[in-house]
C-alpha atoms as a PDB file:
ATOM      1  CA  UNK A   1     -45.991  14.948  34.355  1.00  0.00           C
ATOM      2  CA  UNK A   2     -43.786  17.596  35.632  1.00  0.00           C
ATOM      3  CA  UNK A   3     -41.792  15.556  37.669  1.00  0.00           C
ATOM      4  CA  UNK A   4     -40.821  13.852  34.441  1.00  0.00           C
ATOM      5  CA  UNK A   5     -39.092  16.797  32.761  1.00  0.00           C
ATOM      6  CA  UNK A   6     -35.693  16.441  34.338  1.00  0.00           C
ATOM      7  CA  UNK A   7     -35.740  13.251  33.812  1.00  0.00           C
ATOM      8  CA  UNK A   8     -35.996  13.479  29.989  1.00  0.00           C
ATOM      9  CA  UNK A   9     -33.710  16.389  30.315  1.00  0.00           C
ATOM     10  CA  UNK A  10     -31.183  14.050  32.033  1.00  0.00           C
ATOM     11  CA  UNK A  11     -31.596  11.070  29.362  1.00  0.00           C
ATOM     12  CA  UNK A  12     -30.696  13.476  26.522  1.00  0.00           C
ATOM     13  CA  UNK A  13     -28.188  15.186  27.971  1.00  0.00           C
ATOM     14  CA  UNK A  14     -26.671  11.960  28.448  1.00  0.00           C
ATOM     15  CA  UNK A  15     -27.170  10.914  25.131  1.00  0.00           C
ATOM     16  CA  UNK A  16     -25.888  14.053  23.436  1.00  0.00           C
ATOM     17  CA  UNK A  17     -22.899  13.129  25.956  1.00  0.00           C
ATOM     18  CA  UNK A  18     -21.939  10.077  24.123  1.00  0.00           C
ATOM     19  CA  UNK A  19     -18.756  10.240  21.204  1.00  0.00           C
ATOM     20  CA  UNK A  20     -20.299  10.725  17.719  1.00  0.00           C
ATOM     21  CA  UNK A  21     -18.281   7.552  16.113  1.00  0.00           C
ATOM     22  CA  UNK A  22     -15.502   8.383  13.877  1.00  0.00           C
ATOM     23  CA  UNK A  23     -15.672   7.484  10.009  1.00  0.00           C
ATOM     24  CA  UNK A  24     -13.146   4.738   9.921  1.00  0.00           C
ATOM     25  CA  UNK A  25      -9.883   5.037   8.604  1.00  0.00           C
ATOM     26  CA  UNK A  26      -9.157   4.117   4.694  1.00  0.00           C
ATOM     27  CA  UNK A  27      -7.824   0.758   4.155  1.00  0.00           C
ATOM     28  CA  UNK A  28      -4.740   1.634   2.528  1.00  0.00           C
ATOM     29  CA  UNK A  29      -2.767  -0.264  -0.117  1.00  0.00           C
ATOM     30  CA  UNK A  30       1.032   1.434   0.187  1.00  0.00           C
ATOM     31  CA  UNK A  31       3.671   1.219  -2.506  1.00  0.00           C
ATOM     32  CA  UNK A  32       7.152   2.351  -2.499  1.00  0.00           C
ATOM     33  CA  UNK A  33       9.170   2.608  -5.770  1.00  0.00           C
ATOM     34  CA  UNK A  34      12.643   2.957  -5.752  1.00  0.00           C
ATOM     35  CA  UNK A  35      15.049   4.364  -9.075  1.00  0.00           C
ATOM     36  CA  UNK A  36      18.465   3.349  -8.669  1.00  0.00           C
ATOM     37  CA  UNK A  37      21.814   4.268 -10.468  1.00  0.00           C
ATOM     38  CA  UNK A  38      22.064   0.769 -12.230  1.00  0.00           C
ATOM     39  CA  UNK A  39      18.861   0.960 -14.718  1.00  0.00           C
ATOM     40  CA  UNK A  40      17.253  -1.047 -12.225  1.00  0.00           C
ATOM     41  CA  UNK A  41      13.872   0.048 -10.585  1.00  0.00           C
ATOM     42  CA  UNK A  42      12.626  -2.350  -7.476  1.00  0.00           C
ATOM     43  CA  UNK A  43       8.935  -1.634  -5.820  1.00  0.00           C
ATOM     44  CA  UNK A  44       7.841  -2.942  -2.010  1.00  0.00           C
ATOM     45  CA  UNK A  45       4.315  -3.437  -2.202  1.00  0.00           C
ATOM     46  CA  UNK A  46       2.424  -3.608   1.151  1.00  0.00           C
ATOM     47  CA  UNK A  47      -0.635  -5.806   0.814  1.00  0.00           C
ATOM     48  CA  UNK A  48      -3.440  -5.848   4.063  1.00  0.00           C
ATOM     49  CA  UNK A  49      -4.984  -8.899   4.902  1.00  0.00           C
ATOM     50  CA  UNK A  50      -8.583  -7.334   3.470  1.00  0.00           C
ATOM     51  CA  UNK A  51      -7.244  -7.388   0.328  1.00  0.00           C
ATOM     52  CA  UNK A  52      -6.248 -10.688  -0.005  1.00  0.00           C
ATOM     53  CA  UNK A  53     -10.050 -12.451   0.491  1.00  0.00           C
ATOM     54  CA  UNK A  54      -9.929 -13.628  -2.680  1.00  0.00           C
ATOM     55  CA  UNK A  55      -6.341 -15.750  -2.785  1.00  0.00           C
ATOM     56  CA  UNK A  56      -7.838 -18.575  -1.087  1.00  0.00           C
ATOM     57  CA  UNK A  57      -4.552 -18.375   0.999  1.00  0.00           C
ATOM     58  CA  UNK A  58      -4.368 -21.662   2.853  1.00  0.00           C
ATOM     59  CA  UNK A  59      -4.933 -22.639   6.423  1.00  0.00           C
ATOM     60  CA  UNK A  60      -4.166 -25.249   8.605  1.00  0.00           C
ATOM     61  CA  UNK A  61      -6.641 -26.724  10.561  1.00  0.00           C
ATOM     62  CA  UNK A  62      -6.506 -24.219  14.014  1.00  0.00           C
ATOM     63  CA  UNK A  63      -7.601 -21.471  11.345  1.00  0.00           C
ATOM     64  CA  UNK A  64      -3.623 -19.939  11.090  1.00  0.00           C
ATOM     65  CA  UNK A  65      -1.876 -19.106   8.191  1.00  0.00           C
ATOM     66  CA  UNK A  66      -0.414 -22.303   6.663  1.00  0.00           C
ATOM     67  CA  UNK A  67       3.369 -21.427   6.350  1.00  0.00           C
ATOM     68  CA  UNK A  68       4.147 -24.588   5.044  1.00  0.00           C
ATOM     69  CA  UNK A  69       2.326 -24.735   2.190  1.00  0.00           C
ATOM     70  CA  UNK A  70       2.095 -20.809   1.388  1.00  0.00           C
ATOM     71  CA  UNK A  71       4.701 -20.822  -1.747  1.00  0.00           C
ATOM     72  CA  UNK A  72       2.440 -21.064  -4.781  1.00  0.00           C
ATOM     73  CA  UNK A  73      -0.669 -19.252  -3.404  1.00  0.00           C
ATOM     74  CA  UNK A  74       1.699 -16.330  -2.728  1.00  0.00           C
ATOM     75  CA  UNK A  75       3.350 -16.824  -5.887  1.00  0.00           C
ATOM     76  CA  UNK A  76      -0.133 -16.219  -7.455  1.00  0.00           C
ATOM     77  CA  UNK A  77      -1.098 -12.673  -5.183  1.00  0.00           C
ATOM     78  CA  UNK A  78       2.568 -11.408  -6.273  1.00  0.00           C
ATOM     79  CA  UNK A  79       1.680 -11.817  -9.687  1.00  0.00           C
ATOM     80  CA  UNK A  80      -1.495 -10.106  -9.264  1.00  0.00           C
ATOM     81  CA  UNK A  81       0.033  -7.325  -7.499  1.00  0.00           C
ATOM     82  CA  UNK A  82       2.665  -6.474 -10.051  1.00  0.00           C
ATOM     83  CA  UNK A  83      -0.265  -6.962 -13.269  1.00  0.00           C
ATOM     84  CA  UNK A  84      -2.427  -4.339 -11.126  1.00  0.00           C
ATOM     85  CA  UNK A  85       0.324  -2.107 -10.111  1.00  0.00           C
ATOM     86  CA  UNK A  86       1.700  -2.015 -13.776  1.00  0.00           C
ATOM     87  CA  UNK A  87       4.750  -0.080 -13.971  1.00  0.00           C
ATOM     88  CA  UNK A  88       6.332   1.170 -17.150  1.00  0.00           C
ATOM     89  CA  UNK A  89       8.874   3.763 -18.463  1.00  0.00           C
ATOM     90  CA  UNK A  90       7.745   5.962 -21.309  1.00  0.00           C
ATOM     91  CA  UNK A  91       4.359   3.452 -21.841  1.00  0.00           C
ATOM     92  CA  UNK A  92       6.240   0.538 -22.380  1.00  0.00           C
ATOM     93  CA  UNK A  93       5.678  -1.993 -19.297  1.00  0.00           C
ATOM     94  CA  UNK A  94       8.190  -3.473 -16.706  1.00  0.00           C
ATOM     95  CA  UNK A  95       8.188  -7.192 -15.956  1.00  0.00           C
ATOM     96  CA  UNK A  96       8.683  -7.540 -12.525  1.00  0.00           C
ATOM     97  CA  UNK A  97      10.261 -10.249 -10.601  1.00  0.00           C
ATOM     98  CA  UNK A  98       9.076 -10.936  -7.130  1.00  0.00           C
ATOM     99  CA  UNK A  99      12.710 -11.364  -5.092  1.00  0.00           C
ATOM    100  CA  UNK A 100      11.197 -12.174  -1.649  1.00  0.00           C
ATOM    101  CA  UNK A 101       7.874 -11.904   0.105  1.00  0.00           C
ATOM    102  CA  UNK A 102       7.888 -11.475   3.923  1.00  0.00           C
ATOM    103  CA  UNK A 103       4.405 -10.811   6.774  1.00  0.00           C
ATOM    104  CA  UNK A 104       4.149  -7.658   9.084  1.00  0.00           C
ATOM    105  CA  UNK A 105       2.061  -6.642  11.724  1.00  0.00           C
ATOM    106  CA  UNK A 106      -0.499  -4.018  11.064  1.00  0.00           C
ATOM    107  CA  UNK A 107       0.846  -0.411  11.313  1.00  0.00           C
ATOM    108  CA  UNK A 108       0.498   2.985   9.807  1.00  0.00           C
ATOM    109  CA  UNK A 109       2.651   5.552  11.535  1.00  0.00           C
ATOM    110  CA  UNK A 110       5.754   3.750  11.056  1.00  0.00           C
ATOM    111  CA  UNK A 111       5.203   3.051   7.621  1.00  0.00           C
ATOM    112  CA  UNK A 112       5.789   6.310   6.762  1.00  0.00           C
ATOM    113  CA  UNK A 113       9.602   5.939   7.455  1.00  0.00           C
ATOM    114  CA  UNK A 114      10.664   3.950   3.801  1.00  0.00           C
ATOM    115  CA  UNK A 115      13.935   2.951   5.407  1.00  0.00           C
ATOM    116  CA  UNK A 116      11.595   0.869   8.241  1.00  0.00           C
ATOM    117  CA  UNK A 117       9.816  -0.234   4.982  1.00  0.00           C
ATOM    118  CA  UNK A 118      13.195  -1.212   3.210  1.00  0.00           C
ATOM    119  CA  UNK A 119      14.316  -2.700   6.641  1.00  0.00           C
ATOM    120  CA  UNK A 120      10.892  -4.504   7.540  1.00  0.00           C
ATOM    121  CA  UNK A 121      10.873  -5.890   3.943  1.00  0.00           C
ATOM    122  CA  UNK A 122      14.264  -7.602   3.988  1.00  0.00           C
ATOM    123  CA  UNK A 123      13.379  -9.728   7.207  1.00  0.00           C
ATOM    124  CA  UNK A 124      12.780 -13.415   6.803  1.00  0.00           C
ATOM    125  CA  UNK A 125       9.434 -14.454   6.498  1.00  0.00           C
ATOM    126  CA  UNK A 126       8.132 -16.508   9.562  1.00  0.00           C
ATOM    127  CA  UNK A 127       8.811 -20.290  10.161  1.00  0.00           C
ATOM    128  CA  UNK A 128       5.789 -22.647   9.537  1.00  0.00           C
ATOM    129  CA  UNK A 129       4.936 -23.252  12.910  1.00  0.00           C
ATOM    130  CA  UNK A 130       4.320 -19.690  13.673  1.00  0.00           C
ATOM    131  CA  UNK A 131       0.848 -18.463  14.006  1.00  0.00           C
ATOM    132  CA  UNK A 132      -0.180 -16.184  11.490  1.00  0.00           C
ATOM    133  CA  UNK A 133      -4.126 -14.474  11.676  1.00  0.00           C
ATOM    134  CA  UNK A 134      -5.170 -14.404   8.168  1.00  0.00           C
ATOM    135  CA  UNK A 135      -7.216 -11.613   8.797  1.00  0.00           C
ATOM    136  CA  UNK A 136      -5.144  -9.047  10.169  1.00  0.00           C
ATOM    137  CA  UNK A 137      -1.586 -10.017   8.408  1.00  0.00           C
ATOM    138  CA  UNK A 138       0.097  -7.957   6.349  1.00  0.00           C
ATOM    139  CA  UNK A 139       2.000  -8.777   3.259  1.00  0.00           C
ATOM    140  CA  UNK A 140       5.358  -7.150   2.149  1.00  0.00           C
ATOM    141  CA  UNK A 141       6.062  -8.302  -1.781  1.00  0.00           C
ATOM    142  CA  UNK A 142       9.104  -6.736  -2.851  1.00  0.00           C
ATOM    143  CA  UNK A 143       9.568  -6.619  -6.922  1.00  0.00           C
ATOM    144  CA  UNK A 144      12.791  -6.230  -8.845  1.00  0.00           C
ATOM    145  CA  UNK A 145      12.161  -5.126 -12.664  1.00  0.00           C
ATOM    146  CA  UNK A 146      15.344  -4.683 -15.023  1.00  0.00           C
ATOM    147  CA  UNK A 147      14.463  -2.135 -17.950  1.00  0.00           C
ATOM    148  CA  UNK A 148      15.727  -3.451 -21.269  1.00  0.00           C
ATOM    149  CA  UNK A 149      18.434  -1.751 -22.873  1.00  0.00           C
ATOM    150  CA  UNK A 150      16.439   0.852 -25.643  1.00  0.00           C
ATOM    151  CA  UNK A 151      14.716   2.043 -22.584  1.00  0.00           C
ATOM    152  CA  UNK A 152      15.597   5.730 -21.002  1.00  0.00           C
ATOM    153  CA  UNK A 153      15.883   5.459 -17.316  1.00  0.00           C
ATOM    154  CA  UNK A 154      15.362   8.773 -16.910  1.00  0.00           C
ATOM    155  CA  UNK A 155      12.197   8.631 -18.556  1.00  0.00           C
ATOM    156  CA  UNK A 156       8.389   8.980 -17.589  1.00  0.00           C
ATOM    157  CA  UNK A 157       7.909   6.316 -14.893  1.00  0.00           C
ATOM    158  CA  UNK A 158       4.329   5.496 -14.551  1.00  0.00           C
ATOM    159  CA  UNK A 159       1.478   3.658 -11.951  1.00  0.00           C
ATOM    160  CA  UNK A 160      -1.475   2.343 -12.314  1.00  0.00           C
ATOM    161  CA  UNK A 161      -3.244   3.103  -9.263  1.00  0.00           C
ATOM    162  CA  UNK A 162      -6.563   2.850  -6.970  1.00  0.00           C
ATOM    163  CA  UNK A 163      -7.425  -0.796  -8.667  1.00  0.00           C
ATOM    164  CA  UNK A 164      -6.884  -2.507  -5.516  1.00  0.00           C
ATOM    165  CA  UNK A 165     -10.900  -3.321  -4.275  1.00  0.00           C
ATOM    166  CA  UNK A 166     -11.648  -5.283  -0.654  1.00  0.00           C
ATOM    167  CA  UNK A 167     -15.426  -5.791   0.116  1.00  0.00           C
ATOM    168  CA  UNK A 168     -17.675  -3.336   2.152  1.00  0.00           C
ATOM    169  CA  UNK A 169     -13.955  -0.787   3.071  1.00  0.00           C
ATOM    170  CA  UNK A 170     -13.134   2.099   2.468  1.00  0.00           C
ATOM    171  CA  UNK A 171      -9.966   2.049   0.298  1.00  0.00           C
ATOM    172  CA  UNK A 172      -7.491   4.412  -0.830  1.00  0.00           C
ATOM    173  CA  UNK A 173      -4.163   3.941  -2.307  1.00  0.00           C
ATOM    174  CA  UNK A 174      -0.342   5.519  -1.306  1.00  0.00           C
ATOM    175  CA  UNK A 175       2.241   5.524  -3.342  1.00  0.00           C
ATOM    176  CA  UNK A 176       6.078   6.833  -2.634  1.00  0.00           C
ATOM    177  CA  UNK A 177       8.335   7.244  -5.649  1.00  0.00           C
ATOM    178  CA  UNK A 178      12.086   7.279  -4.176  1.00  0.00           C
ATOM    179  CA  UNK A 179      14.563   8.573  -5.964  1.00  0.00           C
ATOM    180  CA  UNK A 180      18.340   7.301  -6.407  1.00  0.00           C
ATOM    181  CA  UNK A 181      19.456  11.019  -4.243  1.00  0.00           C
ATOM    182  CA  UNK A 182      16.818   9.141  -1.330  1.00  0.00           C
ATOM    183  CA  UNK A 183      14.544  12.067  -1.887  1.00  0.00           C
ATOM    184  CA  UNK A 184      10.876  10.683  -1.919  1.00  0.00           C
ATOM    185  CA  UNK A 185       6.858  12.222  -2.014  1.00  0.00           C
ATOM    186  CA  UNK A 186       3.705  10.918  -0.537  1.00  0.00           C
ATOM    187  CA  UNK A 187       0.952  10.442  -2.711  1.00  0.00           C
ATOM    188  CA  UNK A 188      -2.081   9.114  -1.857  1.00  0.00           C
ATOM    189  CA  UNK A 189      -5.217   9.081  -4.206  1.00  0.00           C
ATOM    190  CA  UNK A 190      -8.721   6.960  -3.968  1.00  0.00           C
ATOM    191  CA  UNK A 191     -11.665   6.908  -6.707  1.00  0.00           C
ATOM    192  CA  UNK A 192     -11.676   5.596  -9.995  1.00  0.00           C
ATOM    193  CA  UNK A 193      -8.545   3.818 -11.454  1.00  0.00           C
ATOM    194  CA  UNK A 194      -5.953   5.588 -13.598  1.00  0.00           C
ATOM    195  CA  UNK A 195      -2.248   5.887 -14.413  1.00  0.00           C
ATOM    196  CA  UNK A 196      -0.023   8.858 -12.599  1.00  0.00           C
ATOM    197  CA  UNK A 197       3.266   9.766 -13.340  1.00  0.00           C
ATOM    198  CA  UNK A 198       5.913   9.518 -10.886  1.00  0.00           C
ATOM    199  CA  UNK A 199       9.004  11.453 -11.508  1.00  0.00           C
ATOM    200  CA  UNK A 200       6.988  14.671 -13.115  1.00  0.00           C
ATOM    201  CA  UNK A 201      10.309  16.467 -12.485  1.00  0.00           C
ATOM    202  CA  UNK A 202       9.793  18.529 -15.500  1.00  0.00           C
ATOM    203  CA  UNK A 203       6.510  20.386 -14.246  1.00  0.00           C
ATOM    204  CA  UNK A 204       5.183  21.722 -11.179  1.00  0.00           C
ATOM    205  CA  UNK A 205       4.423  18.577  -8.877  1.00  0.00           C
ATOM    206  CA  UNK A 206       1.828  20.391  -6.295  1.00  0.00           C
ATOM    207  CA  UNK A 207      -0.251  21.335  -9.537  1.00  0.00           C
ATOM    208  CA  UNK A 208       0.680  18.114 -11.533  1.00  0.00           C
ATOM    209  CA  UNK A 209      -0.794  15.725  -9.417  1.00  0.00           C
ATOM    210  CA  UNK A 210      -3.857  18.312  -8.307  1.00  0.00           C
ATOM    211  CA  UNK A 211      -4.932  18.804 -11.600  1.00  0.00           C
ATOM    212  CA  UNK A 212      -5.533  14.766 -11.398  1.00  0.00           C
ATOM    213  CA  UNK A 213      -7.085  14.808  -8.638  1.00  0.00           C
ATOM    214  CA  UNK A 214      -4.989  12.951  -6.200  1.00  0.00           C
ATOM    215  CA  UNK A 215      -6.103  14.231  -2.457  1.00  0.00           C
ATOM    216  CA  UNK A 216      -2.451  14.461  -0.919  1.00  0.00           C
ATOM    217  CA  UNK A 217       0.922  15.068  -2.213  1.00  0.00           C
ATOM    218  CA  UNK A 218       3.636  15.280   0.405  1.00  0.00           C
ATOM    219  CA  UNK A 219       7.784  15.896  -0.283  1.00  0.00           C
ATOM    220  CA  UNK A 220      10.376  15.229   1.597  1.00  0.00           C
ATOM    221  CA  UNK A 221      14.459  15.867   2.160  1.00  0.00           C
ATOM    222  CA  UNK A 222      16.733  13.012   2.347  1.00  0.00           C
ATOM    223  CA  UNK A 223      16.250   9.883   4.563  1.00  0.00           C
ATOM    224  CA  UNK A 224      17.692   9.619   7.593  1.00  0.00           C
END
């Protein structure tokens, strides 16, 4: 029996050896809104595959994305992006416009740079006979919306926010209001859904958006 000790001192030490596992990073829904001089307010919206198990996006028969046939399901996740993401200006609603919809590689890092967002956004999207994994793609919807003429542009811009769901993840939600001087803040906010202001210029922004309850607020200068 003695012999035995270090032996069962050995297995646990090599067991208390081992990496605890890491909670796994939030799936993140990211949306960038950008105010411009014109009255015109345009939104990138960028979509992970997880999110998209409901579209019934179609395949060919190898299991890829099928490019050639993707028009009106995509039609159909842009409109539910823009009815979820429901922007308005002083509680009356925006109709958005989708103006192009491109595919990305997964990424997090660099998609904290909003002119590599602008930039990624603006490529074409791929050719049909390109092979696309449904479950790892990303989605880049970008949204025009033109404000009708009674409305103030320089009023209360709103978001609905954290109603994106994707089975059995962890989700949260980040949103980047940029403004028409290029100066932008990270938000990013998970729980229950709600509306936030984005342009709470008039009040203190740290304890505007931590009185809601949003878990990060980040500012930033100018882009480069």
């Amino acid at each position: 029996k003695a012999r035995l000790l270090p032996v069962l001192v050995l297995s646990w030490m090599a067991v208390a050896a081992r990496p605890i596992a890491a909670h796994p990073l939030p799936l993140e829904v990211q949306v960038y809104v950008f105010q411009a001089e014109n009255q015109r307010i345009s939104a990138i919206a960028r979509i992970p595959a997880a999110f998209l198990a409901e579209a019934r996006l179609p395949r060919r028969e190898d299991g890829y994305l099928d490019l050639a046939n993707i028009d009106g399901p995509m039609s159909g996740v842009a409109a539910y992006v823009a009815r979820t993401l429901d922007l308005m200006i002083d509680g009356r609603p925006l109709a958005a416009t989708l103006s192009r919809w491109t595919l990305t590689r997964p990424g997090n890092r660099e998609y904290e740079n909003v002119e590599f967002v602008s930039t990624e956004a603006a490529k074409p999207r791929p050719p049909p006979d390109v092979n696309v994994n449904t479950d790892t793609m990303v989605v880049l919807l970008s949204f025009d919306y033109a404000l009708p003429a009674d409305v103030n542009p320089a009023g209360h811009l709103s978001i609905r926010v954290n109603d994106f769901r994707a089975p059995n993840q962890n989700v949260q939600m980040g949103v980047r209001p940029v403004s028409k001087d290029n100066l932008w803040r990270a938000i990013v906010t998970k729980g229950a859904p709600r509306r936030i202001d984005l342009n709470p210029a008039r009040l203190d922004v740290a304890g505007f958006f931590a009185r809601r309850g949003l878990e990060h607020v980040r500012l930033s200068g100018p882009i480069a």
